[in-house]
N, C-alpha and C. Protein backbone atom coordinates (compact mmCIF):
# COMPACT_ATOMS: atom_id res chain seq x y z
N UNK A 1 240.38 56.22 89.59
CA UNK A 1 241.18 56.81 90.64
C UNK A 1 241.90 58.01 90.06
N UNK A 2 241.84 59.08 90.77
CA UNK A 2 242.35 60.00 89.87
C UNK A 2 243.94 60.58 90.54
N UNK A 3 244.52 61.59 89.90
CA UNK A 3 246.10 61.33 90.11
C UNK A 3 246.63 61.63 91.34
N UNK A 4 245.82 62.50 92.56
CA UNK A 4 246.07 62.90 93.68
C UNK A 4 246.01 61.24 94.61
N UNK A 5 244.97 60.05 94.17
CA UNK A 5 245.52 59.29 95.01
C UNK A 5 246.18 58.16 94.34
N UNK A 6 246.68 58.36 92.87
CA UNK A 6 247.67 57.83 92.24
C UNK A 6 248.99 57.78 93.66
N UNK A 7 248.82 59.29 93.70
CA UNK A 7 250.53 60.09 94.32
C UNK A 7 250.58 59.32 95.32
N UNK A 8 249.42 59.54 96.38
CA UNK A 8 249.38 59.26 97.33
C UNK A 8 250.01 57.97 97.97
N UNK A 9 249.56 57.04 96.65
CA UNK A 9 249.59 55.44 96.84
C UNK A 9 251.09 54.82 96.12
N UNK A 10 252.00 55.96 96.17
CA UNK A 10 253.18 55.84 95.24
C UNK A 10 253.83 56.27 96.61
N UNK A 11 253.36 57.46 97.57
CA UNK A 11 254.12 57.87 98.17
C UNK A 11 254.03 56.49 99.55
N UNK A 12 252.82 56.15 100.01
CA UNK A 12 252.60 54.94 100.64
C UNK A 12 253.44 53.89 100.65
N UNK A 13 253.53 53.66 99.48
CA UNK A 13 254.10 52.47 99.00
C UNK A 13 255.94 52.69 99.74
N UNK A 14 256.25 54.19 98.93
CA UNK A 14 257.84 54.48 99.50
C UNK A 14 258.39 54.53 101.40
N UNK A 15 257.28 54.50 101.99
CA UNK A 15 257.31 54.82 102.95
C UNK A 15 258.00 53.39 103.84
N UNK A 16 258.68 53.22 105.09
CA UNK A 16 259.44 52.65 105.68
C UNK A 16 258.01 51.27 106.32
N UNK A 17 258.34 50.27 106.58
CA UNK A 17 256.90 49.38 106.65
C UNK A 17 256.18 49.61 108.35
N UNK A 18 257.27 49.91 109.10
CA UNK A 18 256.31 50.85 110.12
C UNK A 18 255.85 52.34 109.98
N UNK A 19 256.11 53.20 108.67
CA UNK A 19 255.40 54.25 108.91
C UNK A 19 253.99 54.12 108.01
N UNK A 20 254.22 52.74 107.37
CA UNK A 20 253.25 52.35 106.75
C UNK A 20 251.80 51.30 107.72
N UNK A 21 252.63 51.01 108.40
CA UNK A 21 251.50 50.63 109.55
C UNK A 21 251.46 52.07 110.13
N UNK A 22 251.35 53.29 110.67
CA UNK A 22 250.88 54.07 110.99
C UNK A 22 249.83 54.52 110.40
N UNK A 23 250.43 54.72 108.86
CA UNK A 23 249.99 55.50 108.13
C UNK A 23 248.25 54.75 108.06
N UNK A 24 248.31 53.25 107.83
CA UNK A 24 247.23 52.72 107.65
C UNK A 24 246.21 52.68 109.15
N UNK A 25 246.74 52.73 110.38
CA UNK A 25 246.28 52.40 111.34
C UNK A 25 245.04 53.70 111.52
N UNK A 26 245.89 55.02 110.87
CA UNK A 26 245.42 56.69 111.04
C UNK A 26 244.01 56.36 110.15
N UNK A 27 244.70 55.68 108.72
CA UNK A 27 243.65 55.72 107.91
C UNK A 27 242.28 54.88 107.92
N UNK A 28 242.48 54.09 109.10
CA UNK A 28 241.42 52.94 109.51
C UNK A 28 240.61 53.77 110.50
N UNK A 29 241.24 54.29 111.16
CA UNK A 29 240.55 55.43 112.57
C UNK A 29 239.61 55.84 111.77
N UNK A 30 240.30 57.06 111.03
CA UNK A 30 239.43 57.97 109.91
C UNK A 30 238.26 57.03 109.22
N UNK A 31 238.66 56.05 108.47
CA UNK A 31 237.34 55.61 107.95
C UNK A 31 236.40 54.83 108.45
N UNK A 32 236.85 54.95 110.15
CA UNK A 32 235.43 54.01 110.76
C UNK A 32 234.54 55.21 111.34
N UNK A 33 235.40 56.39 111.33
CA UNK A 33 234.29 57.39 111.54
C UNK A 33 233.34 58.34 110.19
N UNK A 34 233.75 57.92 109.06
CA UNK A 34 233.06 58.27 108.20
C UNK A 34 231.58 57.93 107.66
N UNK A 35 230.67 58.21 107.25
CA UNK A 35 229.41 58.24 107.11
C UNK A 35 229.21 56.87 106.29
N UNK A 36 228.86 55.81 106.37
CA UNK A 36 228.83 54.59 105.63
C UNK A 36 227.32 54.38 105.03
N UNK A 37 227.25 53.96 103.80
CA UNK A 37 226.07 53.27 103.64
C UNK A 37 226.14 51.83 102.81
N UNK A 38 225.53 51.28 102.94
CA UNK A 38 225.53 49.79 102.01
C UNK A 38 225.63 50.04 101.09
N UNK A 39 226.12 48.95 100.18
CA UNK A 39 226.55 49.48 98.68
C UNK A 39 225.24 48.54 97.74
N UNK A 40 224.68 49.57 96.65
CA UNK A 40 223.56 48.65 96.32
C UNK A 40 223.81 47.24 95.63
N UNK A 41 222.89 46.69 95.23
CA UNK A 41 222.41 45.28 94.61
C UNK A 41 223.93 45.85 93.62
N UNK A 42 223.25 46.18 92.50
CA UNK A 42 224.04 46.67 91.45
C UNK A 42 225.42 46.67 91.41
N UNK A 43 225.98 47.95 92.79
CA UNK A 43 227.21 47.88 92.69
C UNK A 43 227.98 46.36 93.29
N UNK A 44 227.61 46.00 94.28
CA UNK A 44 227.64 44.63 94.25
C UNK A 44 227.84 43.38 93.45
N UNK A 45 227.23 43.68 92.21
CA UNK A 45 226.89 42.70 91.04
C UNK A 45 228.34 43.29 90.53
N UNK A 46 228.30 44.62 90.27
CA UNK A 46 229.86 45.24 89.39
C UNK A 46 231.25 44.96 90.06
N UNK A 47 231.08 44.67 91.37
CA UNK A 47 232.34 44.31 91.92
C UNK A 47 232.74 43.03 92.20
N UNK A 48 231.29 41.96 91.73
CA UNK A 48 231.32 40.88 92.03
C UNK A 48 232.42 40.35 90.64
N UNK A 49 231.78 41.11 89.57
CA UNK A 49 232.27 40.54 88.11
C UNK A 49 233.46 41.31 88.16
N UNK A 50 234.31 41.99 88.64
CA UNK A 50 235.34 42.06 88.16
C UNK A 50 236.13 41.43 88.99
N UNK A 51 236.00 41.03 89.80
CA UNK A 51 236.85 40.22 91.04
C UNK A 51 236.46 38.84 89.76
N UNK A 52 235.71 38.18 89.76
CA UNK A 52 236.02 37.01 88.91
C UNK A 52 236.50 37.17 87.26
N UNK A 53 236.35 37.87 87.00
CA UNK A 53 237.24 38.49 85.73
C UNK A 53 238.73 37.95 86.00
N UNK A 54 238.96 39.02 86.93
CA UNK A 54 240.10 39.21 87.46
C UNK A 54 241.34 37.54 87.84
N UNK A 55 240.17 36.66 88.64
CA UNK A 55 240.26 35.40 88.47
C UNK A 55 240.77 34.63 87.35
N UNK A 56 239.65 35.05 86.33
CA UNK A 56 240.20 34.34 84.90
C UNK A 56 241.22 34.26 84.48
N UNK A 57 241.73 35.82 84.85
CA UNK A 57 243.00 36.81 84.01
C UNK A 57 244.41 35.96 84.61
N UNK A 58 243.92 35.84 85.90
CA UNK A 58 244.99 35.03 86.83
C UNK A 58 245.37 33.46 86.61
N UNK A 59 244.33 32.77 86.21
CA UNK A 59 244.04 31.28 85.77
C UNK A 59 244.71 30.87 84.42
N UNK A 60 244.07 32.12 83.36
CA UNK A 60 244.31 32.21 82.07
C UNK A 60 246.05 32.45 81.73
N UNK A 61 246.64 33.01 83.06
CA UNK A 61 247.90 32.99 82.81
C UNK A 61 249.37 32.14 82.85
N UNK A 62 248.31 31.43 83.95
CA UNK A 62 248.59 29.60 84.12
C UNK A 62 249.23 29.92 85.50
């Protein structure tokens, strides 16, 4: 992620929790009209393992 949506997601975060439901509602509009394609086998497999990684990390911490 690079630092423009670092900011972004700092400034999100500061925002009041209904301008944050706006903000997300705008950003859901926008990305159901964007160009989608399936994500392959592969990336699939890469997001599968870090979500259970991630698991461990959580388990492992008790």
């Amino acid at each position: 992620m690079g630092e423009a949506a670092r900011h972004l997601l700092k400034s999100f975060d500061a925002l009041s929790e209904a301008e944050r439901r706006e903000v997300l509602e705008e950003l859901l509009r926008r990305a159901a009209e964007l160009p989608y394609s399936f994500p392959s086998d592969d990336e699939l497999v890469r997001v599968a393992e870090a979500v259970f990684q991630e698991y461990d990390r959580r388990e492992a911490k008790g």
